[in-house]
PDB file of N, CA and C in Angstrom:
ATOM      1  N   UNK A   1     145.323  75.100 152.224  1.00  0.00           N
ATOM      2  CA  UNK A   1     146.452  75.527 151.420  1.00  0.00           C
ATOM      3  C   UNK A   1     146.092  75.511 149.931  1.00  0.00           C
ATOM      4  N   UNK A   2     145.215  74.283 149.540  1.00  0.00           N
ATOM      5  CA  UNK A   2     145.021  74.473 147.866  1.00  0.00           C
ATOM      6  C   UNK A   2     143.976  75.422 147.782  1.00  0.00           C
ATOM      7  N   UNK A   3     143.448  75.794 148.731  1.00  0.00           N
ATOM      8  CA  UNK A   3     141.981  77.363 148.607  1.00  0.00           C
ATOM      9  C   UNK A   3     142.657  78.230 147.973  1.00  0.00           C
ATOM     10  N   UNK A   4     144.275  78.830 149.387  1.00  0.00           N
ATOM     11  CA  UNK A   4     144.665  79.661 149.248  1.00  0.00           C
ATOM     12  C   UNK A   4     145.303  79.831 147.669  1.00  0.00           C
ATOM     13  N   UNK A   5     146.100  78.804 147.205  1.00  0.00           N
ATOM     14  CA  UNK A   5     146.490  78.499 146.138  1.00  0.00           C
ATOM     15  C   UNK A   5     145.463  79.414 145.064  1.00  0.00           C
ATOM     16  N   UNK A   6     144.712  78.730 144.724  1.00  0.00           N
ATOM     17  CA  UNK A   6     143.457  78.729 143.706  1.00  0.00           C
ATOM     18  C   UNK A   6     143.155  80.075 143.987  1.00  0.00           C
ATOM     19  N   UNK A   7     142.867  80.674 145.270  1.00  0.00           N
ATOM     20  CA  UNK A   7     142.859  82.129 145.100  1.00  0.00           C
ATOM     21  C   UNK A   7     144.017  82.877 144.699  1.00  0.00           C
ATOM     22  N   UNK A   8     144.659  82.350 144.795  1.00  0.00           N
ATOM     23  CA  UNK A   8     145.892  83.317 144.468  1.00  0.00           C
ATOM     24  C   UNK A   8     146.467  83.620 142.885  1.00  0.00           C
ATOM     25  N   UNK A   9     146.087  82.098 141.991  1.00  0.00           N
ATOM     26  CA  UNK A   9     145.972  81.978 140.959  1.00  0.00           C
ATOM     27  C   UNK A   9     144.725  83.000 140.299  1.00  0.00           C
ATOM     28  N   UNK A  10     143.522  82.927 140.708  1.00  0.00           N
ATOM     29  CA  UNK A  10     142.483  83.716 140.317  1.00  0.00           C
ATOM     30  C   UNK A  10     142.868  85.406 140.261  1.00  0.00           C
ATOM     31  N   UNK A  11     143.466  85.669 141.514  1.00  0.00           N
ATOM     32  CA  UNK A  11     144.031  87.135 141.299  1.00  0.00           C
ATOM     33  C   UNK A  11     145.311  87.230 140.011  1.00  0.00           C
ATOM     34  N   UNK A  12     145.990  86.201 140.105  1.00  0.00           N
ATOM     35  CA  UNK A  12     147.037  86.260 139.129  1.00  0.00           C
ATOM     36  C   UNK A  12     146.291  86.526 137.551  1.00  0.00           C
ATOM     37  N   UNK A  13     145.059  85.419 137.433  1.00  0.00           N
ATOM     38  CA  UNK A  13     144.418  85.735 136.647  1.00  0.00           C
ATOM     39  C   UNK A  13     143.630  86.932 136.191  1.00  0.00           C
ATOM     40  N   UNK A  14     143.178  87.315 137.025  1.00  0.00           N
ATOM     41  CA  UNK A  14     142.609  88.827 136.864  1.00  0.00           C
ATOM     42  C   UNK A  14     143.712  90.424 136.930  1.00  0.00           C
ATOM     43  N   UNK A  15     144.448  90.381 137.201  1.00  0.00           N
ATOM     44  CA  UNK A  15     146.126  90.733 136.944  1.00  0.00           C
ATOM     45  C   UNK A  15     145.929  90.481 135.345  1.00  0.00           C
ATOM     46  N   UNK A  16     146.153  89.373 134.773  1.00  0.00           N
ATOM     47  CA  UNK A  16     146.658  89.305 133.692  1.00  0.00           C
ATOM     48  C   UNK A  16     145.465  89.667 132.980  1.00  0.00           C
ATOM     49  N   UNK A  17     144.415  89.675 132.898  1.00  0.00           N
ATOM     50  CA  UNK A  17     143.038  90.386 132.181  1.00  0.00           C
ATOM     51  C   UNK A  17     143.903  91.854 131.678  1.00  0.00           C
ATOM     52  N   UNK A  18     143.610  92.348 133.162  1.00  0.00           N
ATOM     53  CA  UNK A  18     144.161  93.745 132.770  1.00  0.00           C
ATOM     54  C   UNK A  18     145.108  94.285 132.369  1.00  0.00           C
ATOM     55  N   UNK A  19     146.251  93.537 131.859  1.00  0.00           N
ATOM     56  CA  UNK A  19     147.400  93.366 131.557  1.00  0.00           C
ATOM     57  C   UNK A  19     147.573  93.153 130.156  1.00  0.00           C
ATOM     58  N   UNK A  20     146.297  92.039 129.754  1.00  0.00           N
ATOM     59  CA  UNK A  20     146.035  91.484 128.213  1.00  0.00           C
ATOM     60  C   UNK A  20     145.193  92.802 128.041  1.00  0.00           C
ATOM     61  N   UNK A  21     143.786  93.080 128.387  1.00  0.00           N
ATOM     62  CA  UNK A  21     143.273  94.383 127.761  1.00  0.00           C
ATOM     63  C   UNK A  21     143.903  95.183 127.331  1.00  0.00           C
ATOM     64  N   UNK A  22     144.823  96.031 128.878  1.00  0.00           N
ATOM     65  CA  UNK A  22     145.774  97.262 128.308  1.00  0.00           C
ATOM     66  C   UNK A  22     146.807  97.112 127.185  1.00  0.00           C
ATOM     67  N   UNK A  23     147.033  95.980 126.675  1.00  0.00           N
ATOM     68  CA  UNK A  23     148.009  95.478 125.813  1.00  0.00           C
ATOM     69  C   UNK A  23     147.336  95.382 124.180  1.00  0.00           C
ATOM     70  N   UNK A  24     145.750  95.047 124.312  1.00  0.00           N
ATOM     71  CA  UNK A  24     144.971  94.612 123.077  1.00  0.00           C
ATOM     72  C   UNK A  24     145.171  93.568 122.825  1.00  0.00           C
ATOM     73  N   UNK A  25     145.490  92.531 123.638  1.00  0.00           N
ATOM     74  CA  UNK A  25     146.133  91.773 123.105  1.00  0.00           C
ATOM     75  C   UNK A  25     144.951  90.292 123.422  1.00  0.00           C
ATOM     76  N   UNK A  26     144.217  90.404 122.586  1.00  0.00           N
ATOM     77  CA  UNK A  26     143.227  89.708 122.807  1.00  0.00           C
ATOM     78  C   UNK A  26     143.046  88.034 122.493  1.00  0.00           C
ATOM     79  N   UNK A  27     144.145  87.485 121.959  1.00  0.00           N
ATOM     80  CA  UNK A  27     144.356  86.232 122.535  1.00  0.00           C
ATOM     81  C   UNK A  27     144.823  86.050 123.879  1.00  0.00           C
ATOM     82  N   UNK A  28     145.274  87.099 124.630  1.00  0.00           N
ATOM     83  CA  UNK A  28     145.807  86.276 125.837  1.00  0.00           C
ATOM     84  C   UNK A  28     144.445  86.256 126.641  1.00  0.00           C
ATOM     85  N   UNK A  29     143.560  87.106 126.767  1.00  0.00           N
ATOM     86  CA  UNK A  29     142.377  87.378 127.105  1.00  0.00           C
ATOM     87  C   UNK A  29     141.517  86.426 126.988  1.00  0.00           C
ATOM     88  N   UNK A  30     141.796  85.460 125.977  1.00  0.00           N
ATOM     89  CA  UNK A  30     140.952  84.477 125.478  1.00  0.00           C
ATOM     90  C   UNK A  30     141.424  83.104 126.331  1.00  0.00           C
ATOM     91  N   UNK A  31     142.585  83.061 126.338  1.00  0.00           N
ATOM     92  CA  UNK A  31     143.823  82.171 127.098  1.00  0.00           C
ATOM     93  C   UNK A  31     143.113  82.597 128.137  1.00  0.00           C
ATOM     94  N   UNK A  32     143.212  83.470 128.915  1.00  0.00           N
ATOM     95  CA  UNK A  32     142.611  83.571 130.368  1.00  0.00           C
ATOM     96  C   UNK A  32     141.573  83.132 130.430  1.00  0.00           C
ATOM     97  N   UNK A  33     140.355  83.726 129.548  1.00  0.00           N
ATOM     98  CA  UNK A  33     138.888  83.381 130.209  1.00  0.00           C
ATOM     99  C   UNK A  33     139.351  81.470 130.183  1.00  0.00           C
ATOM    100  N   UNK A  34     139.662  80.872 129.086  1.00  0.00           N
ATOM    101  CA  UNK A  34     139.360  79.368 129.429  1.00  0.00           C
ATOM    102  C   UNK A  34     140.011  79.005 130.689  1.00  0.00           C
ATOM    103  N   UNK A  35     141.335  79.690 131.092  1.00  0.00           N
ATOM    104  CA  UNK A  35     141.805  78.958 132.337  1.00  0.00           C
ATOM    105  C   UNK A  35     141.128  79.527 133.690  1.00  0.00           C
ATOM    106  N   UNK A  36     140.443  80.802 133.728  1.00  0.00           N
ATOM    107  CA  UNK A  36     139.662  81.181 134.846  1.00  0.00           C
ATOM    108  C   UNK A  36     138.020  80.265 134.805  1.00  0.00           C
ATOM    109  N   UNK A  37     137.965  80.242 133.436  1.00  0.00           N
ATOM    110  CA  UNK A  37     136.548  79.055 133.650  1.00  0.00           C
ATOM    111  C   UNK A  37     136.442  78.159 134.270  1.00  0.00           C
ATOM    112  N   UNK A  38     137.751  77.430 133.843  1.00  0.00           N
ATOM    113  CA  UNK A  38     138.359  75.687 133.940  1.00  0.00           C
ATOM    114  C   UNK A  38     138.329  76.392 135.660  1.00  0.00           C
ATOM    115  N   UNK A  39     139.219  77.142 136.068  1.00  0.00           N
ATOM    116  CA  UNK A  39     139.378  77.436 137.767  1.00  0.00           C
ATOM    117  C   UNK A  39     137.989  77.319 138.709  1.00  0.00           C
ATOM    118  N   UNK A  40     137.175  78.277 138.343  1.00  0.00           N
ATOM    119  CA  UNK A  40     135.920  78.501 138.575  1.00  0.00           C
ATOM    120  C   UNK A  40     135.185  77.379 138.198  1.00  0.00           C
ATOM    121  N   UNK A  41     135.324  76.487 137.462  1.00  0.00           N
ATOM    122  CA  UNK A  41     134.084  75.400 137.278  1.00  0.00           C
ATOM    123  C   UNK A  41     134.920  74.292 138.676  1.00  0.00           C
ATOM    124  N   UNK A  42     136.085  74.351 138.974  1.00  0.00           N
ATOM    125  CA  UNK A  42     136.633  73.815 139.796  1.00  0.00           C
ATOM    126  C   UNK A  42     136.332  73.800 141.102  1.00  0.00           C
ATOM    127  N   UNK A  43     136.210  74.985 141.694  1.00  0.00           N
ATOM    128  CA  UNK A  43     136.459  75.275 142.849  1.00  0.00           C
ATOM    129  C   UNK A  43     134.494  75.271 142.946  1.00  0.00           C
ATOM    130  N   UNK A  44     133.692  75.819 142.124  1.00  0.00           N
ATOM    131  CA  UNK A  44     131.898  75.619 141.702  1.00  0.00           C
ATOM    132  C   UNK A  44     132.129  73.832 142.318  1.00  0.00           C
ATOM    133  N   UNK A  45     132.574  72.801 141.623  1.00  0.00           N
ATOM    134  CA  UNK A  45     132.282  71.577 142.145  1.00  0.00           C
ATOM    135  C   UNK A  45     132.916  71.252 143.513  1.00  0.00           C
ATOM    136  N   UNK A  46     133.656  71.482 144.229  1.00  0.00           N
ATOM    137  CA  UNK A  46     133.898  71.318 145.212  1.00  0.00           C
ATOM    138  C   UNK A  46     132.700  71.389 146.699  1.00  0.00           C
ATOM    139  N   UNK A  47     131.992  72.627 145.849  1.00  0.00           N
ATOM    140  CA  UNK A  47     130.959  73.402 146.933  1.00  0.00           C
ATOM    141  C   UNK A  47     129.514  72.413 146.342  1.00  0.00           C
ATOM    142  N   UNK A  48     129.186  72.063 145.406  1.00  0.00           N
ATOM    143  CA  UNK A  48     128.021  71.109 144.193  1.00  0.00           C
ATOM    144  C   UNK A  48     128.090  70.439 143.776  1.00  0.00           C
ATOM    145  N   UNK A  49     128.508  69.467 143.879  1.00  0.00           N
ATOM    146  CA  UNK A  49     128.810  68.066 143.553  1.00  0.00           C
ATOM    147  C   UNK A  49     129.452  67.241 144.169  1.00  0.00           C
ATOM    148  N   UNK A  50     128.033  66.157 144.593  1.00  0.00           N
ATOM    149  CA  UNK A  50     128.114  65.431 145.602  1.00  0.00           C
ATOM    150  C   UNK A  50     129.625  64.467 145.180  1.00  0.00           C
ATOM    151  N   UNK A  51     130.272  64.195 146.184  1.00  0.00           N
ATOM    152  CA  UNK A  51     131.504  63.049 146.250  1.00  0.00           C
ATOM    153  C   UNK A  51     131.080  61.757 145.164  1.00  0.00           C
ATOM    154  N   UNK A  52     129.789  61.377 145.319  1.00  0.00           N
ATOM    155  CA  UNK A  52     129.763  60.259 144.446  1.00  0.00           C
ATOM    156  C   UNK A  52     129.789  60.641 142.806  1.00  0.00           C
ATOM    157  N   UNK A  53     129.403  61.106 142.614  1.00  0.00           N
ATOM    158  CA  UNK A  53     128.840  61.941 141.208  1.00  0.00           C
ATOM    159  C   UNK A  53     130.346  62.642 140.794  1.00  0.00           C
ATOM    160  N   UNK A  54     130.975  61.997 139.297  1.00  0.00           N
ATOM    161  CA  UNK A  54     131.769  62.593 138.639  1.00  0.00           C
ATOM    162  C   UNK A  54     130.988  63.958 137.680  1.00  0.00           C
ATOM    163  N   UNK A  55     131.515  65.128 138.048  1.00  0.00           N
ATOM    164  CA  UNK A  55     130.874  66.315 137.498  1.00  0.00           C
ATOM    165  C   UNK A  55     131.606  66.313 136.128  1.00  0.00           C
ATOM    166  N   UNK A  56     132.956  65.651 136.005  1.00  0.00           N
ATOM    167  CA  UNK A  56     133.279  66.248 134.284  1.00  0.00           C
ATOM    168  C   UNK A  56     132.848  65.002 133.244  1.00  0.00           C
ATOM    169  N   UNK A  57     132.386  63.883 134.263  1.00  0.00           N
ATOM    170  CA  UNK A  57     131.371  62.539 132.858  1.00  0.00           C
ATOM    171  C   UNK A  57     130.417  63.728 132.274  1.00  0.00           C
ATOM    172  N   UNK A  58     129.675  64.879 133.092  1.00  0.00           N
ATOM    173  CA  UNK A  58     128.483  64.860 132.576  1.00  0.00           C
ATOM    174  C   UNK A  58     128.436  66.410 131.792  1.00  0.00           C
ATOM    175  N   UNK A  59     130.034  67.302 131.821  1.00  0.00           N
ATOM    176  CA  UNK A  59     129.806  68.326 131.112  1.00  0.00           C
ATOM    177  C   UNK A  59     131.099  68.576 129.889  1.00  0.00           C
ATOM    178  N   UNK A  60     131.173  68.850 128.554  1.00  0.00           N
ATOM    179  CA  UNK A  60     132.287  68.932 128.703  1.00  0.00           C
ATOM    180  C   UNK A  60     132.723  69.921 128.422  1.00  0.00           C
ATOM    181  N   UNK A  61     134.245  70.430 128.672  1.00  0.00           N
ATOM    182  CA  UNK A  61     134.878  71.879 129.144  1.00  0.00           C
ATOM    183  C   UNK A  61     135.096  71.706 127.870  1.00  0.00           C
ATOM    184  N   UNK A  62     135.061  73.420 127.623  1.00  0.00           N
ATOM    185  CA  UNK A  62     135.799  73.926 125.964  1.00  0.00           C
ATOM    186  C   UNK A  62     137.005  73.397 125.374  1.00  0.00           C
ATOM    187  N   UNK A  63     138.001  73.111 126.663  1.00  0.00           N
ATOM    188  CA  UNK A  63     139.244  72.387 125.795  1.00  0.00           C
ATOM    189  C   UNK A  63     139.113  71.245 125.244  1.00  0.00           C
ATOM    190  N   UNK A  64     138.189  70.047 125.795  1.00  0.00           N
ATOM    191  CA  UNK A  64     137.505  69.220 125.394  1.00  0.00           C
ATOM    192  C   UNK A  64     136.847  69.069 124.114  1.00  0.00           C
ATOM    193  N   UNK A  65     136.100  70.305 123.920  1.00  0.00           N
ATOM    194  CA  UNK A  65     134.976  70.650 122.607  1.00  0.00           C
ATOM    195  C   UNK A  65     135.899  70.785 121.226  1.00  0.00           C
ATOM    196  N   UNK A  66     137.176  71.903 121.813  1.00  0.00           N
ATOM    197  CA  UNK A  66     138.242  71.963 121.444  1.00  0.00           C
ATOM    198  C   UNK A  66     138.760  70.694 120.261  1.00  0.00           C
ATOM    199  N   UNK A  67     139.586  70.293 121.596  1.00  0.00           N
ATOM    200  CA  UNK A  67     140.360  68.886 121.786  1.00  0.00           C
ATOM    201  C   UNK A  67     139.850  68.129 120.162  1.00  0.00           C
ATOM    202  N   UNK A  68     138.050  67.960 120.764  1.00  0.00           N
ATOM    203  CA  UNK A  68     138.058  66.372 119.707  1.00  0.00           C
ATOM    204  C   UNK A  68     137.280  67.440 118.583  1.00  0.00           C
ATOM    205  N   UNK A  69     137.191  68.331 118.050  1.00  0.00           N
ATOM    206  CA  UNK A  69     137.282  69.565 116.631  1.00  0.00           C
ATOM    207  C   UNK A  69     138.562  69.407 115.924  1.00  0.00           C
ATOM    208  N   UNK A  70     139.318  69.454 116.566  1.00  0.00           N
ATOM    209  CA  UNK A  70     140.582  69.006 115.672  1.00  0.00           C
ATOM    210  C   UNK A  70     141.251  68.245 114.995  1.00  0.00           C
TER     211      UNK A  70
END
């Protein structure tokens, strides 16, 4: 059920790509790529990274990079 979820979000996401392009509206575009990253680096550790091993100690996500810039 959370697969289906996460896929379903990903199409929502790619929906809204084309939605932000046709619009120009290129902050939302920007808004998307980080939350399709954040999705995709998600569903990437599920399949690569072993159970013991915390995958976000050892990378950190843009909102993060973000986060402590401010």
């Amino acid at each position: 059920d959370d697969m289906r979820q996460r896929l379903q979000l990903a199409v929502e996401h790619h929906d809204g790509f084309i939605d932000a392009i046709k619009a120009h509206d290129e902050p939302a575009v920007v808004d998307l790529v980080f939350k399709h990253w954040e999705l995709s680096r998600e569903n990437m550790e599920m399949f690569i990274a072993p159970q013991a091993l915390k995958a976000d100690a050892l990378v950190e996500t843009p909102t993060q990079s973000m986060e402590s810039s401010s």
